[in-house]
N, C-alpha and C. Protein backbone atom coordinates (compact mmCIF):
# COMPACT_ATOMS: atom_id res chain seq x y z
N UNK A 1 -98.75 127.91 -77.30
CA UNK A 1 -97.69 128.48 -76.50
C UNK A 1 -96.44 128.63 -77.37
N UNK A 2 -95.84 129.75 -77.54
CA UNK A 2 -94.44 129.66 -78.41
C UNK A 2 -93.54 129.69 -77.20
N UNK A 3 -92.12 129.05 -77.98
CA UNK A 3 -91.29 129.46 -77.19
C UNK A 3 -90.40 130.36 -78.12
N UNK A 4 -89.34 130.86 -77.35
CA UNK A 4 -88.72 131.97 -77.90
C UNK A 4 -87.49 131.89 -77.50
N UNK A 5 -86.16 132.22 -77.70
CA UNK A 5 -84.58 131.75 -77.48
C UNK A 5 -84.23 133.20 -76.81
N UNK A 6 -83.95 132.97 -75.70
CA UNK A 6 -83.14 134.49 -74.95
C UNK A 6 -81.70 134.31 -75.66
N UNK A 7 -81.58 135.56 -76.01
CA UNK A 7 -80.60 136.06 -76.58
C UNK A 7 -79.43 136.33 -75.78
N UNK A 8 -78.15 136.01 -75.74
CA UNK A 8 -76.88 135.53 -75.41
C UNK A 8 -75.83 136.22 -75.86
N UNK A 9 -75.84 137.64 -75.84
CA UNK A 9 -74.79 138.51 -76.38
C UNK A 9 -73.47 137.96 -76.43
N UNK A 10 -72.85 137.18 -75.16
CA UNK A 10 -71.81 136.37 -74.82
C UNK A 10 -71.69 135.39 -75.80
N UNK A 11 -72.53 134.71 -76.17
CA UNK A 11 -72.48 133.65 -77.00
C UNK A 11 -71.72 133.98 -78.69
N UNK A 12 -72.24 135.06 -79.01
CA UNK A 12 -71.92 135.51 -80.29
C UNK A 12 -70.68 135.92 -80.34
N UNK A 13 -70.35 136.76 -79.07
CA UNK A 13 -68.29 137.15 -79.41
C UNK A 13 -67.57 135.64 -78.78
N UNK A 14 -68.37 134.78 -77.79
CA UNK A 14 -67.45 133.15 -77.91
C UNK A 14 -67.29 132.73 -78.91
N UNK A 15 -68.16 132.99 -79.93
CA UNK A 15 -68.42 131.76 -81.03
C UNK A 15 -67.51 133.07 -82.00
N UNK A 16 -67.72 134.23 -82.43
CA UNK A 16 -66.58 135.10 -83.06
C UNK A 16 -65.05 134.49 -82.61
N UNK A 17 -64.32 134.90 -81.37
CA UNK A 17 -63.35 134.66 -80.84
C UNK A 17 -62.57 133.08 -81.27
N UNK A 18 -63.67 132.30 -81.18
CA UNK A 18 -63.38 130.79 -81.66
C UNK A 18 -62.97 130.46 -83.08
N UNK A 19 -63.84 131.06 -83.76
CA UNK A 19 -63.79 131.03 -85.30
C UNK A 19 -62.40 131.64 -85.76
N UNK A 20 -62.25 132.61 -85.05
CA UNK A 20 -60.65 132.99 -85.60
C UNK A 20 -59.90 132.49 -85.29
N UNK A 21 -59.40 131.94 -83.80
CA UNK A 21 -58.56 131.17 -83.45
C UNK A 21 -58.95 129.84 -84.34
N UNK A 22 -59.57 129.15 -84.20
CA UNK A 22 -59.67 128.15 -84.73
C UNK A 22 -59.50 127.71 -86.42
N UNK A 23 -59.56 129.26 -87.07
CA UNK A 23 -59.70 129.06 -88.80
C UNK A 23 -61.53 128.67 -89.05
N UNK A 24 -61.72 129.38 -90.18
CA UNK A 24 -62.99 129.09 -90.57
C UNK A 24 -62.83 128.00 -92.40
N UNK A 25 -63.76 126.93 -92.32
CA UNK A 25 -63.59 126.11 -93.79
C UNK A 25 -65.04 126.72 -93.90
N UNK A 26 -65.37 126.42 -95.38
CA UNK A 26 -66.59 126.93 -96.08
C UNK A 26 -66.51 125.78 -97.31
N UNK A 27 -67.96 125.63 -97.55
CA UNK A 27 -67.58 124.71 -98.34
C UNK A 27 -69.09 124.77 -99.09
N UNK A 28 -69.20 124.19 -100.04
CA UNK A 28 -70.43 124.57 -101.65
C UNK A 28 -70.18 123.35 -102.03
N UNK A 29 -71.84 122.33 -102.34
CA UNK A 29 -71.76 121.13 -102.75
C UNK A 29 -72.57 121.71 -104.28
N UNK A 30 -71.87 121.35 -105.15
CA UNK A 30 -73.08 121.48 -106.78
C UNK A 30 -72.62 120.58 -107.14
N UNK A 31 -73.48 119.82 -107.96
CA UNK A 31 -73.46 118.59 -108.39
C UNK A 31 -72.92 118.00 -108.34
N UNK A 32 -72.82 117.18 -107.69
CA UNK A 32 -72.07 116.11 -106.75
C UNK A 32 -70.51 116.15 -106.55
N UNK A 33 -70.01 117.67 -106.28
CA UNK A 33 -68.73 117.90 -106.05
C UNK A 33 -68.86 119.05 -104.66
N UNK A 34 -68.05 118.75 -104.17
CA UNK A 34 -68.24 119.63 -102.85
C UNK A 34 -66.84 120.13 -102.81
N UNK A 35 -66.93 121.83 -102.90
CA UNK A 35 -66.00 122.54 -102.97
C UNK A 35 -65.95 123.61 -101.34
N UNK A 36 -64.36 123.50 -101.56
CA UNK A 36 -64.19 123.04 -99.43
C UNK A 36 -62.69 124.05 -99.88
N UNK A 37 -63.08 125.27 -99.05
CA UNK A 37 -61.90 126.37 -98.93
C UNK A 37 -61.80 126.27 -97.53
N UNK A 38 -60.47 126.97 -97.14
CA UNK A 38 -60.51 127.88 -95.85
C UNK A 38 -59.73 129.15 -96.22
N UNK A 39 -58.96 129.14 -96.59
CA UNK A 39 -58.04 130.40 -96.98
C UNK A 39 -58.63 131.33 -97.95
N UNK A 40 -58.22 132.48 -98.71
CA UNK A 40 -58.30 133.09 -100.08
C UNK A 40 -58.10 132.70 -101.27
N UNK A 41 -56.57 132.01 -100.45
CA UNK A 41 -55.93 131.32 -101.97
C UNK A 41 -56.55 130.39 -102.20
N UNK A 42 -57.33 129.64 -101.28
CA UNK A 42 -58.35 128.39 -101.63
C UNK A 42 -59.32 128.78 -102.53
N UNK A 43 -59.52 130.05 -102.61
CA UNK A 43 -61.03 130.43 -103.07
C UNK A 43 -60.52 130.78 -104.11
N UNK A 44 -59.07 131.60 -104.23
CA UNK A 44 -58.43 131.46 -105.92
C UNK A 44 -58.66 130.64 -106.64
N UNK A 45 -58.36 129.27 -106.24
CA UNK A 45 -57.73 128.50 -106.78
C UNK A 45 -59.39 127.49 -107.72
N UNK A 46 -60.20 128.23 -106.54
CA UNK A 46 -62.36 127.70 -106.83
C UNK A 46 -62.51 128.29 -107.92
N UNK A 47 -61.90 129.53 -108.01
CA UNK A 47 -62.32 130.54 -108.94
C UNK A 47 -61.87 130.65 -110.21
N UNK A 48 -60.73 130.30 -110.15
CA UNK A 48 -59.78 129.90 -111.58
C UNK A 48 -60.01 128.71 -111.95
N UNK A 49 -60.68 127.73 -111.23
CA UNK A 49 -61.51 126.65 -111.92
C UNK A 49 -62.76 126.89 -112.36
N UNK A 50 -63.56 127.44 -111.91
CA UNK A 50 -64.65 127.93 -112.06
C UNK A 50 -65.76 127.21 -111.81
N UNK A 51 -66.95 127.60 -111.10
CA UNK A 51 -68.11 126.53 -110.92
C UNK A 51 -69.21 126.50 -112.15
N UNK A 52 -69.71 125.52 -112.01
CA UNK A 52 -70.69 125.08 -113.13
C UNK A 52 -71.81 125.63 -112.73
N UNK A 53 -72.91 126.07 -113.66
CA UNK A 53 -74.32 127.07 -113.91
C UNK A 53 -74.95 126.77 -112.63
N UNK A 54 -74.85 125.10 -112.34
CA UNK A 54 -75.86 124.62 -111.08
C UNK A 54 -75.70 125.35 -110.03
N UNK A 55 -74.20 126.42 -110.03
CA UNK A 55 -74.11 127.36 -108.36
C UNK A 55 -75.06 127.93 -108.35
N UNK A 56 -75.32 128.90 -109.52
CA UNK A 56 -76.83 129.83 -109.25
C UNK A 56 -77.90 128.92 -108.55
N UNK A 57 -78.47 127.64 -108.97
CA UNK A 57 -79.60 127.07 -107.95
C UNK A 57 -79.16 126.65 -106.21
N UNK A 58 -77.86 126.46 -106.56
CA UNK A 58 -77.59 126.34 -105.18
C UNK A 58 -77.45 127.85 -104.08
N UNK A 59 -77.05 128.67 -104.79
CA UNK A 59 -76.96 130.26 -103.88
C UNK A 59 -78.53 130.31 -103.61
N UNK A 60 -79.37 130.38 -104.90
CA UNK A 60 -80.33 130.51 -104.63
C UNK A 60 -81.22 129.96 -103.55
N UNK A 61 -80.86 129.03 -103.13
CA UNK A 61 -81.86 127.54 -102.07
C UNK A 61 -81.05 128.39 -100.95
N UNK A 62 -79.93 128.43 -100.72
CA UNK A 62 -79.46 129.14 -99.65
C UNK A 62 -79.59 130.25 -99.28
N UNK A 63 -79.69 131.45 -99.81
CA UNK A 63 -80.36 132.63 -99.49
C UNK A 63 -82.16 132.78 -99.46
N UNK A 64 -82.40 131.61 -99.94
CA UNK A 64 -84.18 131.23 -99.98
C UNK A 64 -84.53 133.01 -101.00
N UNK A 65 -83.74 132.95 -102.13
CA UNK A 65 -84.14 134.02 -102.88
C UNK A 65 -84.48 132.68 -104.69
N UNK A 66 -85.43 133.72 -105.28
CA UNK A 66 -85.71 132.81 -106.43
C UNK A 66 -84.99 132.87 -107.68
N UNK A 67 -84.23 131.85 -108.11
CA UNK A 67 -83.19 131.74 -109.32
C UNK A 67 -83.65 133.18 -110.03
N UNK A 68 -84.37 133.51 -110.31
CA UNK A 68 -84.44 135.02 -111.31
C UNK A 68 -83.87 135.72 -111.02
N UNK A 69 -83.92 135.71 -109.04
CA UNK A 69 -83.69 137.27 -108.45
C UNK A 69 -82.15 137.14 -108.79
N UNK A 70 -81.51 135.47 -108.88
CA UNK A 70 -79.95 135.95 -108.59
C UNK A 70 -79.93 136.05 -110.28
N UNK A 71 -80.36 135.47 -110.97
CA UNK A 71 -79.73 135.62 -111.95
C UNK A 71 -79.70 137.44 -112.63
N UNK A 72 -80.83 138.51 -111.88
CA UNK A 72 -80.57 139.31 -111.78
C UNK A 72 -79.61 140.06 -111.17
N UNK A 73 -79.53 139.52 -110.33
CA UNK A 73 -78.34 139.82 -109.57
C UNK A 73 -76.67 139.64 -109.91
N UNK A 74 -76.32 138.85 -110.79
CA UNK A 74 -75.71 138.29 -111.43
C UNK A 74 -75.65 138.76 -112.98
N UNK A 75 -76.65 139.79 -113.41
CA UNK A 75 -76.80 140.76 -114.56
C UNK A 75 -76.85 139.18 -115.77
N UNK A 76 -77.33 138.47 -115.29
CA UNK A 76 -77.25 137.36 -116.40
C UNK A 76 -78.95 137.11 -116.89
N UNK A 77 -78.83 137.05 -118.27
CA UNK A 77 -80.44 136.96 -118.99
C UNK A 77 -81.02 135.52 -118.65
N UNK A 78 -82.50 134.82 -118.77
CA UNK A 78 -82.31 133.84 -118.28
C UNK A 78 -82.09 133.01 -119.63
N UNK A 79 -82.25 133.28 -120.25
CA UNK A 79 -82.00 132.36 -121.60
C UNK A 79 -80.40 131.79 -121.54
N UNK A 80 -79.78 132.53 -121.72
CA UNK A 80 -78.05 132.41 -121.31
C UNK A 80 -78.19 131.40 -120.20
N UNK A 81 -78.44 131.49 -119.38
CA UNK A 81 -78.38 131.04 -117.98
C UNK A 81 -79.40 128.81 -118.35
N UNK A 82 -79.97 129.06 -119.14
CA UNK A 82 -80.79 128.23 -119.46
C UNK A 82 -80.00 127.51 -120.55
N UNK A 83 -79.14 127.78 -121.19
CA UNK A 83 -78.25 127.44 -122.55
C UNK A 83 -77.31 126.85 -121.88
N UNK A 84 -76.31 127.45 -121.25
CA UNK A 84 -75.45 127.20 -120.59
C UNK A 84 -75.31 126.18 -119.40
N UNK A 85 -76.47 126.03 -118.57
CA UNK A 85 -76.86 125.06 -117.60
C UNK A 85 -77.13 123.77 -118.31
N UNK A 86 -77.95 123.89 -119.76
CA UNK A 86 -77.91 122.57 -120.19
C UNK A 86 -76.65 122.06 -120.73
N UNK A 87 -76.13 122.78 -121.22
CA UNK A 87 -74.40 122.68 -121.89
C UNK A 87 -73.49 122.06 -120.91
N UNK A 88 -73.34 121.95 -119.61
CA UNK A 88 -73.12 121.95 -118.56
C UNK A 88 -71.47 123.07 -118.45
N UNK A 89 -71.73 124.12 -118.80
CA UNK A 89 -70.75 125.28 -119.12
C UNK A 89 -70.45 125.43 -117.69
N UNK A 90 -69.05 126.36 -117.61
CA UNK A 90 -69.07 127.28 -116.03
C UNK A 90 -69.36 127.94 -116.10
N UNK A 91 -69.41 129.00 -115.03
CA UNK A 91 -69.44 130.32 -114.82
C UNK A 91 -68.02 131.22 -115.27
N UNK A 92 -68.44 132.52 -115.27
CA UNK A 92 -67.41 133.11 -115.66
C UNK A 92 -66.53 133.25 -114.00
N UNK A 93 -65.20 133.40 -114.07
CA UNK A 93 -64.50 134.18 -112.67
C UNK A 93 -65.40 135.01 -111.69
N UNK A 94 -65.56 136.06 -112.83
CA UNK A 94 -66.71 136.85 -111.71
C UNK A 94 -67.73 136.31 -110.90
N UNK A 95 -68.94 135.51 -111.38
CA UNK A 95 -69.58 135.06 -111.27
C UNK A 95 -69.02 133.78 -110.22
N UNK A 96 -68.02 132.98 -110.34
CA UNK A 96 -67.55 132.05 -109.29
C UNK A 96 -67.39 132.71 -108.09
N UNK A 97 -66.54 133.74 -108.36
CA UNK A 97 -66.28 134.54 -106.99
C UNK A 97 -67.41 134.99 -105.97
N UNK A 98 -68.11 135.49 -106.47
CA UNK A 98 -69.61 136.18 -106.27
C UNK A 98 -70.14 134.86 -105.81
N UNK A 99 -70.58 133.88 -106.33
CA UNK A 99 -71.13 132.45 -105.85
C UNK A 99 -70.56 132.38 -104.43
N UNK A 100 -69.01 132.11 -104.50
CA UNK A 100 -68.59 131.63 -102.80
C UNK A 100 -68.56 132.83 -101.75
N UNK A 101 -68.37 134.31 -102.22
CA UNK A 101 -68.31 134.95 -101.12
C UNK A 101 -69.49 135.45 -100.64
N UNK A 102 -70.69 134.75 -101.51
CA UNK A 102 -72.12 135.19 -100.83
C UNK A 102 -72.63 134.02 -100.17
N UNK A 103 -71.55 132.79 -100.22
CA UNK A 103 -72.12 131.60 -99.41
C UNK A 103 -71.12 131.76 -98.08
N UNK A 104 -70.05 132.32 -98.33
CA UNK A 104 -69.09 132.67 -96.81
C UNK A 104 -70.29 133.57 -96.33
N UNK A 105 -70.70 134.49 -96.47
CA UNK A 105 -71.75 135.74 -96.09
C UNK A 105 -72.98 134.85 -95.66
N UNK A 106 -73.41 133.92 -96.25
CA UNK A 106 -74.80 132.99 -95.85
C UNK A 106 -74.43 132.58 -94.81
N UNK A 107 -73.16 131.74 -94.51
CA UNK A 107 -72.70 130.95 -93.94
C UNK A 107 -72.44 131.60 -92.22
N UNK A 108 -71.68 133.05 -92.54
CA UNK A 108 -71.73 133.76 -91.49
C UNK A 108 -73.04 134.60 -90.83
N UNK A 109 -73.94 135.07 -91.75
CA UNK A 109 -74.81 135.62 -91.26
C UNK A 109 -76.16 134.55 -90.64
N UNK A 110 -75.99 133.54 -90.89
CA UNK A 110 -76.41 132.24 -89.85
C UNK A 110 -76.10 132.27 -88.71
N UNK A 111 -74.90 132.28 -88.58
CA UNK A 111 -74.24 132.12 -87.26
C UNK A 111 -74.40 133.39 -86.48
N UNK A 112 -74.18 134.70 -87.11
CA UNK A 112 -74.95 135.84 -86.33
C UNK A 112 -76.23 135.40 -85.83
N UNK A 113 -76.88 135.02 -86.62
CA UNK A 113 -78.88 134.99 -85.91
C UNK A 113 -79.06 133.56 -85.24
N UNK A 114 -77.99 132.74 -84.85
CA UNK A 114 -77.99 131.36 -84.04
C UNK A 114 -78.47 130.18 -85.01
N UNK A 115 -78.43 130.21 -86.63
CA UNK A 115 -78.55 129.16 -87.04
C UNK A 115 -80.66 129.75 -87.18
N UNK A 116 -81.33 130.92 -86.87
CA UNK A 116 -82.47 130.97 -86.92
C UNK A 116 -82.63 131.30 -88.32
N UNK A 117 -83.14 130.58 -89.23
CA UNK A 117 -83.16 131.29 -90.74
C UNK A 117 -84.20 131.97 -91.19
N UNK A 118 -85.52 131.63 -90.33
CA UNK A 118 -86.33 132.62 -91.08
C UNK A 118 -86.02 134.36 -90.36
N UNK A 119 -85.41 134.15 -89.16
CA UNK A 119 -84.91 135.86 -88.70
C UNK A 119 -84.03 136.06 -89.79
N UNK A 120 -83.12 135.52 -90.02
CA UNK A 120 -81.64 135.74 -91.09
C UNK A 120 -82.27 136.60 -92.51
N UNK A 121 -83.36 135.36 -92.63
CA UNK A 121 -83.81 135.51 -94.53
C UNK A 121 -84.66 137.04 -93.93
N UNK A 122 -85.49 137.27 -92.80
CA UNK A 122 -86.36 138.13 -92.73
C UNK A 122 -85.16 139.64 -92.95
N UNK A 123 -84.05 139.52 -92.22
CA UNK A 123 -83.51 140.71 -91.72
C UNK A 123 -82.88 140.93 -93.07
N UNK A 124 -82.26 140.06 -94.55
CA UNK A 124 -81.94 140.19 -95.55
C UNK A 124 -83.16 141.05 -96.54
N UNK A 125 -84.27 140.68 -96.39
CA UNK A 125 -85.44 141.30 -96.91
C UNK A 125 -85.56 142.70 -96.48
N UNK A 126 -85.49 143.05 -95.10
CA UNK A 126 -85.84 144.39 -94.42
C UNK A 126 -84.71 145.48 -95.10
N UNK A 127 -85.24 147.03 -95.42
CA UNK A 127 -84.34 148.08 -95.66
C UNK A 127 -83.55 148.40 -94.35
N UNK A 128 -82.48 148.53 -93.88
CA UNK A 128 -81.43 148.33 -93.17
C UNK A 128 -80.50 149.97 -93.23
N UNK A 129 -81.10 150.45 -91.94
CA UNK A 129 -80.26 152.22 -91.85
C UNK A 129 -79.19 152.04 -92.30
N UNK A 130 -78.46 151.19 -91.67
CA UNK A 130 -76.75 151.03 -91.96
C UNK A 130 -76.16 150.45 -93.08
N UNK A 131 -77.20 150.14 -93.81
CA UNK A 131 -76.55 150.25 -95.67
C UNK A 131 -77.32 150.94 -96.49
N UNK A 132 -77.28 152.32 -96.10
CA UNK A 132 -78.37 153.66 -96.70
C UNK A 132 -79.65 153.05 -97.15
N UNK A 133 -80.29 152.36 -96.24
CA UNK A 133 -81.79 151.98 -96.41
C UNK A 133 -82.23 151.32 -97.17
N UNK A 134 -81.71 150.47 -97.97
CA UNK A 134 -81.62 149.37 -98.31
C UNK A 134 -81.71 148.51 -97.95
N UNK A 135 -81.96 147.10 -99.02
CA UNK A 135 -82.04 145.62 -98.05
C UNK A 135 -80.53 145.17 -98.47
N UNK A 136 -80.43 144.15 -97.25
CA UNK A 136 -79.35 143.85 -97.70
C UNK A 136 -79.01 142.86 -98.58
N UNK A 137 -80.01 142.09 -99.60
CA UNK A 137 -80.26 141.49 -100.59
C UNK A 137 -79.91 142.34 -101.45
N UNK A 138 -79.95 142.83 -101.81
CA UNK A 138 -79.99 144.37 -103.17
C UNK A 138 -78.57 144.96 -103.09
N UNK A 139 -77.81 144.60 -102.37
CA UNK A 139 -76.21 144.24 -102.20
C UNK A 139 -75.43 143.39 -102.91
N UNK A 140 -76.40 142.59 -102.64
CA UNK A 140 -75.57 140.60 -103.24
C UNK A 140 -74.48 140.72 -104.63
N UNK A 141 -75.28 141.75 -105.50
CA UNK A 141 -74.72 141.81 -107.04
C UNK A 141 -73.03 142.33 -107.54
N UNK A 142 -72.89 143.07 -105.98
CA UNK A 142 -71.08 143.00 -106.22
C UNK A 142 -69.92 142.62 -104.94
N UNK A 143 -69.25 142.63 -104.97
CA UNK A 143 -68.46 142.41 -103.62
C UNK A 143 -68.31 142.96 -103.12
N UNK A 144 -68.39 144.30 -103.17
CA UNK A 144 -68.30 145.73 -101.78
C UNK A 144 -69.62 145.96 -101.57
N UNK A 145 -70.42 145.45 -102.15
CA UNK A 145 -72.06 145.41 -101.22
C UNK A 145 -71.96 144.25 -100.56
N UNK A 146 -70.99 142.81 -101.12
CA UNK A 146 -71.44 141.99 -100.18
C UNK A 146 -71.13 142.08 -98.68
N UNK A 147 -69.54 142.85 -98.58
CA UNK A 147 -68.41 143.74 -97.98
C UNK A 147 -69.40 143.88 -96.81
N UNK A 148 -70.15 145.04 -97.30
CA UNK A 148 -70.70 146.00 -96.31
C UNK A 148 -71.72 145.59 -95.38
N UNK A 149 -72.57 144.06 -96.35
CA UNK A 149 -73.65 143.62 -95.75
C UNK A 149 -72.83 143.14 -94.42
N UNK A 150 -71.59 142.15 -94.99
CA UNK A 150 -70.90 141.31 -94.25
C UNK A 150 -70.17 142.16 -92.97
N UNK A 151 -70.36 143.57 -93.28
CA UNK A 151 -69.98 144.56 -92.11
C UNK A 151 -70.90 144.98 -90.87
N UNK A 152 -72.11 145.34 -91.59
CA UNK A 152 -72.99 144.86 -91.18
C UNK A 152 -73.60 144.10 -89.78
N UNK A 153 -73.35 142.94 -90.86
CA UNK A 153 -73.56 141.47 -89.52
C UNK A 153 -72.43 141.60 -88.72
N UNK A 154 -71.15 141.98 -89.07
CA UNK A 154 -70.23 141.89 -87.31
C UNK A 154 -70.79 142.78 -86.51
N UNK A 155 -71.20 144.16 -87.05
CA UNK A 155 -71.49 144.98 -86.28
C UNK A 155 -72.67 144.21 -85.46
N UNK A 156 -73.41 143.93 -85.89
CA UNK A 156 -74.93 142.85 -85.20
C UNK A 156 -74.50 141.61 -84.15
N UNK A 157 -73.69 141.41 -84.72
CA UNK A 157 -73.05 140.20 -83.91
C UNK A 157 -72.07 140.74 -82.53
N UNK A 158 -71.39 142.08 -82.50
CA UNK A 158 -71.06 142.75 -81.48
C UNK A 158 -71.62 143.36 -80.67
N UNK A 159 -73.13 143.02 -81.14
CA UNK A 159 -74.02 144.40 -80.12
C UNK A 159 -74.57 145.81 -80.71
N UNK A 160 -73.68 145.63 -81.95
CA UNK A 160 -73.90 147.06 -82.36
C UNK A 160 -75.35 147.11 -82.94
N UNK A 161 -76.25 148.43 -83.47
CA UNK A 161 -77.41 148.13 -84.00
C UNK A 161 -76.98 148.19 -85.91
N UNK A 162 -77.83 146.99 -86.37
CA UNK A 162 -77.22 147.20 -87.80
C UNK A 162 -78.24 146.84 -88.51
């Protein structure tokens, strides 16, 4: 017998409506430091520090995509990526930035699908009309794809079809 979750259109603009009034924190644990924004300038301030190589395994576990795909995604070779992780090097700016605003995007597109992750990870896999047929994985690699994915999911989260 399965069961199955009736869907709650109401639920998604309460829980929208809340989140703004209320402020949204986001936060990324890599190696045993847990990095905790709410603002932009918070995420400046992540970024001009910069995170260490271990973000790539952590984006990766969270989007349930495999370290290659991001490090493709991320235009980074894996050797580099393998040098540098043992070195315990950072990331470049770019690359920090890209790390947290695809975990704000994880973070939110959860909460669109009720916390269901294999719908979330499934609907990231699927080619998607509303980002010219594409998945919305195949986005991840700059910030106005992440933009659009992240446009996307409000639209989904309002009712709209996306």
């Amino acid at each position: 017998m399965s069961t199955t979750k009736t869907f709650d259109p109401g639920k998604s603009i309460r829980r929208a409506r809340r989140s703004k009034v209320q402020g949204q924190k986001w936060s990324i644990a890599i190696a045993k430091t847990e990095f905790v924004w709410s603002t932009k300038m918070d995420r400046v301030d992540i970024i001009r520090k910069k995170l260490p190589y271990e973000a790539i395994e952590v984006v990766s576990f969270r989007a349930n995509l495999p370290v290659k795909r991001v490090l493709q995604l991320l235009d980074m070779p894996q050797t580099t990526y393998n040098k540098k992780r043992k070195a315990k090097a950072l990331l470049s700016s770019r690359d920090s930035e890209l790390v947290l605003v695809l975990s704000e995007l994880l973070d939110f597109g959860l909460s669109v699908f009720n916390s269901e992750e294999e719908k979330f990870y499934r609907w990231l896999k699927k080619p998607n009309i509303s980002l010219g047929n594409v998945t919305p994985e195949s986005l991840f690699d700059s910030l106005t794809g992440i933009q659009e994915v992240k446009n996307s999911l409000t639209r989904l989260e309002f009712g709209n079809m996306a």
